[in-house]
Protein backbone atom coordinates (compact mmCIF):
# COMPACT_ATOMS: atom_id res chain seq x y z
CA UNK A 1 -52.86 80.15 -80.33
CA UNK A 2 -53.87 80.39 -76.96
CA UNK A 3 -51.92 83.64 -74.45
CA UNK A 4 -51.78 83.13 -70.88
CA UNK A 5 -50.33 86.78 -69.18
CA UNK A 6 -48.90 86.46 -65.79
CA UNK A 7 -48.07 89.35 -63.37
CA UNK A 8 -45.37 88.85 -61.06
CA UNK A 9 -43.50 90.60 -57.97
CA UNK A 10 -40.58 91.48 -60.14
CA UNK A 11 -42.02 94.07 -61.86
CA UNK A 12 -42.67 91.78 -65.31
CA UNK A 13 -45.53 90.98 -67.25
CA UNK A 14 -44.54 87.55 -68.99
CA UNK A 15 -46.81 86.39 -71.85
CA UNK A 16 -47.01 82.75 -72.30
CA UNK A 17 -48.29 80.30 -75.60
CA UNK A 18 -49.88 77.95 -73.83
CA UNK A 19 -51.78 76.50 -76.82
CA UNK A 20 -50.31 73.00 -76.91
CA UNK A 21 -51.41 71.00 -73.53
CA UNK A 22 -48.76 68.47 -72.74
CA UNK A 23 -46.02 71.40 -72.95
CA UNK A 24 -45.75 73.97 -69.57
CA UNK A 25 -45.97 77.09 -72.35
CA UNK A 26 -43.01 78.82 -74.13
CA UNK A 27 -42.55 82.17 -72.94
CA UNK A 28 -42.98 84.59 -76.11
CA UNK A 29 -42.63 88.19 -74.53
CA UNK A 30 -41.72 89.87 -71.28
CA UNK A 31 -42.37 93.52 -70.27
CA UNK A 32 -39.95 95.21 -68.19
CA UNK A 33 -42.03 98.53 -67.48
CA UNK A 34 -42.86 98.74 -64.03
CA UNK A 35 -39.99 99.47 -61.00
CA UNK A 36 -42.26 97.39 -58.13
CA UNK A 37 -44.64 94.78 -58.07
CA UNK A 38 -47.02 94.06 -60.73
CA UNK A 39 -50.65 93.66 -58.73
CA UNK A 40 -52.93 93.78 -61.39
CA UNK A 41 -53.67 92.68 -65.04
CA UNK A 42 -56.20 93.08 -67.37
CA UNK A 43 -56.80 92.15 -71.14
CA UNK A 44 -59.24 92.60 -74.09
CA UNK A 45 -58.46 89.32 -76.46
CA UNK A 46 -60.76 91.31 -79.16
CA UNK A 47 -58.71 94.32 -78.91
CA UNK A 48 -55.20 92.45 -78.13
CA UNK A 49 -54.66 94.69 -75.57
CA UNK A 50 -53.01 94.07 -72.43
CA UNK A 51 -53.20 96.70 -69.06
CA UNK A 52 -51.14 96.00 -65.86
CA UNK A 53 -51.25 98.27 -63.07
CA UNK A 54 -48.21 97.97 -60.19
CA UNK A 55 -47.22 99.19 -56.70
CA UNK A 56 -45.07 101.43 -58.30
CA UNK A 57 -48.16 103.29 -59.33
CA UNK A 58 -48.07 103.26 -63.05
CA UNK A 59 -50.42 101.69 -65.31
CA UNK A 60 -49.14 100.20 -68.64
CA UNK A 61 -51.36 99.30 -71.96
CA UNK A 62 -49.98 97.58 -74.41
CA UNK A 63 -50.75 95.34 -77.89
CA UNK A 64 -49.60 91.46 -77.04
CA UNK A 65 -49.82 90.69 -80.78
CA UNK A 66 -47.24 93.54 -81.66
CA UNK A 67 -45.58 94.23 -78.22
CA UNK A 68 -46.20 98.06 -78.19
């Protein structure tokens, strides 16, 4: 399996399956955290872990494997 993250102005963190080429990727998990604009993401594909930072000023680390 193969994770794409994208940040977005919306305030969402979308995490995509992207493993299978001729398809666009199917959407597996969206985080709703932040209030503003996410401007910044980060991951560890060892760790599974996933940070996104935002204009609202918070920074958010979570597991992509478990969603927590």
């Amino acid at each position: 399996m193969c994770n794409l993250l994208a940040a977005s102005w919306d305030g969402k963190v979308r995490l995509f399956d992207d493993s299978d080429s001729n398809e666009e990727g199917l959407k597996k998990y969206t985080m709703n955290k932040h209030t503003d604009a996410v401007t910044y993401i980060d991951f560890r594909h060892e760790n599974q872990l996933c940070a996104s930072c935002g204009d609202d000023g918070h920074i958010y680390v979570f597991n992509y494997q478990s969603f927590r």
